[in-house]
Protein backbone atom coordinates (compact mmCIF):
# COMPACT_ATOMS: atom_id res chain seq x y z
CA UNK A 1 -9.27 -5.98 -3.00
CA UNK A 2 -7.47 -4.31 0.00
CA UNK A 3 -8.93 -2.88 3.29
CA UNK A 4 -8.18 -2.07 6.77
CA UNK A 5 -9.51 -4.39 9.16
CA UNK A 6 -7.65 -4.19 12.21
CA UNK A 7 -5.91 -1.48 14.15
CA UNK A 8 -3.49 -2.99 16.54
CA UNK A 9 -4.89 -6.12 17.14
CA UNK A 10 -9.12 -4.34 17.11
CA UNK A 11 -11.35 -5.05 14.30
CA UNK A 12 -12.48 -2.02 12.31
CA UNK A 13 -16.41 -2.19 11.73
CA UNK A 14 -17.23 -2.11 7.70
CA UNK A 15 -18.23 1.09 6.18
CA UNK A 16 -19.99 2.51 3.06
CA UNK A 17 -17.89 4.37 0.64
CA UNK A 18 -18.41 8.42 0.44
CA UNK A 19 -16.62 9.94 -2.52
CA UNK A 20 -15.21 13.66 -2.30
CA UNK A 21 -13.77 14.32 -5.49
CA UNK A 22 -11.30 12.38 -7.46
CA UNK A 23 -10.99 10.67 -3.56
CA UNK A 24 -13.30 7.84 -2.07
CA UNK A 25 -13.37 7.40 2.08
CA UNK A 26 -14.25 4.63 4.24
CA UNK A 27 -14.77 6.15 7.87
CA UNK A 28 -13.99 2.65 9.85
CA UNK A 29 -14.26 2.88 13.87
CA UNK A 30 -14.50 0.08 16.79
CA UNK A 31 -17.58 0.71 18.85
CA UNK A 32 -15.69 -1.21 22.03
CA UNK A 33 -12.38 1.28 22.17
CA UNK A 34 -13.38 4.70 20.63
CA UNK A 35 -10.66 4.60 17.95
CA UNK A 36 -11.41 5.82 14.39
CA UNK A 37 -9.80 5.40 11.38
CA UNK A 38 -10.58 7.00 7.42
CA UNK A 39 -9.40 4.35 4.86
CA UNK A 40 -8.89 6.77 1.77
CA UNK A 41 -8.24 6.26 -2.04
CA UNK A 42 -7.13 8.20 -4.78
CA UNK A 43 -6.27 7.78 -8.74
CA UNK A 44 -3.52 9.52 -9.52
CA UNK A 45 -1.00 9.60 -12.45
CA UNK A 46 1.65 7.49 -10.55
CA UNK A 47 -0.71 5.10 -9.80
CA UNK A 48 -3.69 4.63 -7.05
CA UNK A 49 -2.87 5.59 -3.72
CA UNK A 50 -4.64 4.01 -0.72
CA UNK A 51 -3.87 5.91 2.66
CA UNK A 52 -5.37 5.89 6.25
CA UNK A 53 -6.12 9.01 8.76
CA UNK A 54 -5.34 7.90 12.03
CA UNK A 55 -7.52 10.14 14.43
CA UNK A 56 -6.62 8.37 17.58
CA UNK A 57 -5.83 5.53 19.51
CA UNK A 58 -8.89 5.46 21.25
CA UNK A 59 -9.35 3.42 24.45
CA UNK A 60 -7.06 0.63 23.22
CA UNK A 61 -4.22 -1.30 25.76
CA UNK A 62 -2.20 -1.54 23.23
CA UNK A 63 1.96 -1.50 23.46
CA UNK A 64 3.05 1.78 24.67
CA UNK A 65 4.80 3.49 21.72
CA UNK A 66 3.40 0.42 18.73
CA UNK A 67 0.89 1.45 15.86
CA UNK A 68 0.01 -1.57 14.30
CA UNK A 69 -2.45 -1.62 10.63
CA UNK A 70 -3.49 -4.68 9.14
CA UNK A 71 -5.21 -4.71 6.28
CA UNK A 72 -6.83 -7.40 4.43
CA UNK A 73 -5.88 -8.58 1.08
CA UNK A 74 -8.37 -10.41 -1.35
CA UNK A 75 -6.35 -11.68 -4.50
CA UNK A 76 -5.49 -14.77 -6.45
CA UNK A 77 -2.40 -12.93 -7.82
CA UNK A 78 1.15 -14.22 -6.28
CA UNK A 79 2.05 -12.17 -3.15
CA UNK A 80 5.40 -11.48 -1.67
CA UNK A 81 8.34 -9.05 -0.28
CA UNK A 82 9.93 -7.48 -2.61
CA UNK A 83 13.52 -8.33 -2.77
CA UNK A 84 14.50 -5.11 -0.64
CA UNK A 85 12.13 -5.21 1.69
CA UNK A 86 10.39 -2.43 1.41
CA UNK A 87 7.26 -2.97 -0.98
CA UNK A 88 5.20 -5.95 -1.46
CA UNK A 89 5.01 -7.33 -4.80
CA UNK A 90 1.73 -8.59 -6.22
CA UNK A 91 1.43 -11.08 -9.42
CA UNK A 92 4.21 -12.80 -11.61
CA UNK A 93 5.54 -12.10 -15.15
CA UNK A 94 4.79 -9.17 -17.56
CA UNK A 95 1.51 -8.15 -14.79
CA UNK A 96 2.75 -7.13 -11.65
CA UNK A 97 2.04 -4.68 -9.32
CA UNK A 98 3.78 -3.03 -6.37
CA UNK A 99 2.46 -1.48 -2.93
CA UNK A 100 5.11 0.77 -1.28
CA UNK A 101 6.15 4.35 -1.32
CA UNK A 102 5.37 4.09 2.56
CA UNK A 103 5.01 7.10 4.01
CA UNK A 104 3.73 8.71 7.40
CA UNK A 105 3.60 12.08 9.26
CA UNK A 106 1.41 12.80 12.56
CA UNK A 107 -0.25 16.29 12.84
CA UNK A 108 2.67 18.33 13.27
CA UNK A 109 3.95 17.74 9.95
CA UNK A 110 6.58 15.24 11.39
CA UNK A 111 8.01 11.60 9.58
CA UNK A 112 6.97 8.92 11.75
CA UNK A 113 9.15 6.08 11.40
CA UNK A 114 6.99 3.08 9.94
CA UNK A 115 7.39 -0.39 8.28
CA UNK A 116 5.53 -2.80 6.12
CA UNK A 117 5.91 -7.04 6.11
CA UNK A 118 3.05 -9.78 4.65
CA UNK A 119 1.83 -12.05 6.53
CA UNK A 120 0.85 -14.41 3.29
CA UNK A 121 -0.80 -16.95 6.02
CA UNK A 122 -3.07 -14.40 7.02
CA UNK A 123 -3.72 -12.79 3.65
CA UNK A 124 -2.78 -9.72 5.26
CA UNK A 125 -0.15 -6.75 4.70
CA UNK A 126 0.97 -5.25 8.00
CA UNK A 127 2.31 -1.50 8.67
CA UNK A 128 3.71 -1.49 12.12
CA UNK A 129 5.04 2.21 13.12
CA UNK A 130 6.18 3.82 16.29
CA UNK A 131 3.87 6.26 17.20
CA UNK A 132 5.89 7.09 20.76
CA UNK A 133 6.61 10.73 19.60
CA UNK A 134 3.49 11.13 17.23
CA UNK A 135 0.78 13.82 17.89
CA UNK A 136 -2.49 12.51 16.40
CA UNK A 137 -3.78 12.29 13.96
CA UNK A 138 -1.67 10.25 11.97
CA UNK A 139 -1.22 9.98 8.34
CA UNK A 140 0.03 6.48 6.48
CA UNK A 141 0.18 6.65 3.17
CA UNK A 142 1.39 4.08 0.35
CA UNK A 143 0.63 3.83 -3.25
CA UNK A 144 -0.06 0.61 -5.15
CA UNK A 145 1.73 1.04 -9.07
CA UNK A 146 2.18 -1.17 -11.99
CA UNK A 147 5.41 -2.59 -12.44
CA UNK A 148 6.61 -2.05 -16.14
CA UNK A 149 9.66 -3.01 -17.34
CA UNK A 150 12.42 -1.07 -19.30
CA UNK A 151 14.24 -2.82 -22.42
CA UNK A 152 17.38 -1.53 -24.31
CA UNK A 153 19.10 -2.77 -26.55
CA UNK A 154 22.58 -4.86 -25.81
CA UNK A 155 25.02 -2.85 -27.80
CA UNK A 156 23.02 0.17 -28.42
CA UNK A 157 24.19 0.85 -31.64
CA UNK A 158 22.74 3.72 -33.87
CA UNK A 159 20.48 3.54 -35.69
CA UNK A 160 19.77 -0.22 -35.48
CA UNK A 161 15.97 1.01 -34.80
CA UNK A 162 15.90 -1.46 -31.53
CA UNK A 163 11.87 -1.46 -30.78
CA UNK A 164 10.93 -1.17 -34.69
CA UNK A 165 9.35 -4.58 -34.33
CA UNK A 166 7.72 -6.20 -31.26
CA UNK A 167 5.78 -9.06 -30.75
CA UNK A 168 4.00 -10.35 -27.18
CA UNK A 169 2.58 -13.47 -26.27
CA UNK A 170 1.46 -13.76 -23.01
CA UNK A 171 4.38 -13.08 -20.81
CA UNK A 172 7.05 -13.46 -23.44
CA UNK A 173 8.05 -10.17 -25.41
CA UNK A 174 10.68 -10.43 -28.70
CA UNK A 175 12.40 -7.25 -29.82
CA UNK A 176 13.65 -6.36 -32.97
């Protein structure tokens, strides 16, 4: 389970789900600073993509030019960076998933520049972007996908009809 639960260092109240469509919203807000955020999911082909609407910073002293998301993460599956950096790998073996694809844009259509770390003490992924340019609001939006894995054969012969026979147990796959 994954949600949003802090906006630069401000909790984000709960919220009841509201589906629109193949899309389900959580409209989260801090009743101290103003700000409000929609926590949004979506199934799609590629895999399901979680994203947040940024509608403003609100009252918040936060660091001039320093967007900082924190969201919660609920698992007993393995967590950690993936080896370039830029997604965060959940789980071990053959059943793995991966959260990345970051992406963000403000209201006039432009990139803003963001990145993603764990913070496995915390339980908590953290998308930190600068937001000195951005016009609000702002739209963050990564997509959590299975990790499969491709095999081919060594030598690739023809016609050796690599794949003909498989057999899994557990995390181990043989090929024949």
């Amino acid at each position: 389970r994954m949600r949003a639960v802090a906006l630069n260092g401000v909790a984000l109240a709960p919220a009841e789900p509201k589906a629109k469509g193949a899309r389900v919203e959580y409209r989260r807000a801090s009743t101290n600073s103003g700000l409000m955020v929609t926590e949004w999911f979506e199934n799609r082909k590629e895999g399901l993509e979680q994203g947040f609407t940024v509608d403003n910073l609100g009252t918040m002293n936060a660091e001039p030019g320093t967007f900082r998301l924190d969201i919660a993460v609920e698992t007993e599956l393995a967590m950690e960076t993936a080896d370039d950096g830029r997604a965060i790998v959940f789980g071990r073996g053959a059943n793995r998933f991966k959260y990345d694809g970051l992406k963000a844009w403000d209201a006039a259509d432009k990139a803003v520049p963001c990145e993603m770390n764990l913070d496995i003490p915390e339980s908590r992924i953290r998308i930190v972007c600068d937001v000195t340019a951005a016009q609000f609001p702002l739209t963050i939006d990564p997509i959590l996908t299975s990790m499969q894995t491709k095999l081919t054969a060594s030598d690739k012969a023809a016609g050796d009809d690599f794949g003909f026979s498989v057999s899994v147990a557990g995390d181990v796959a043989v090929v024949g």
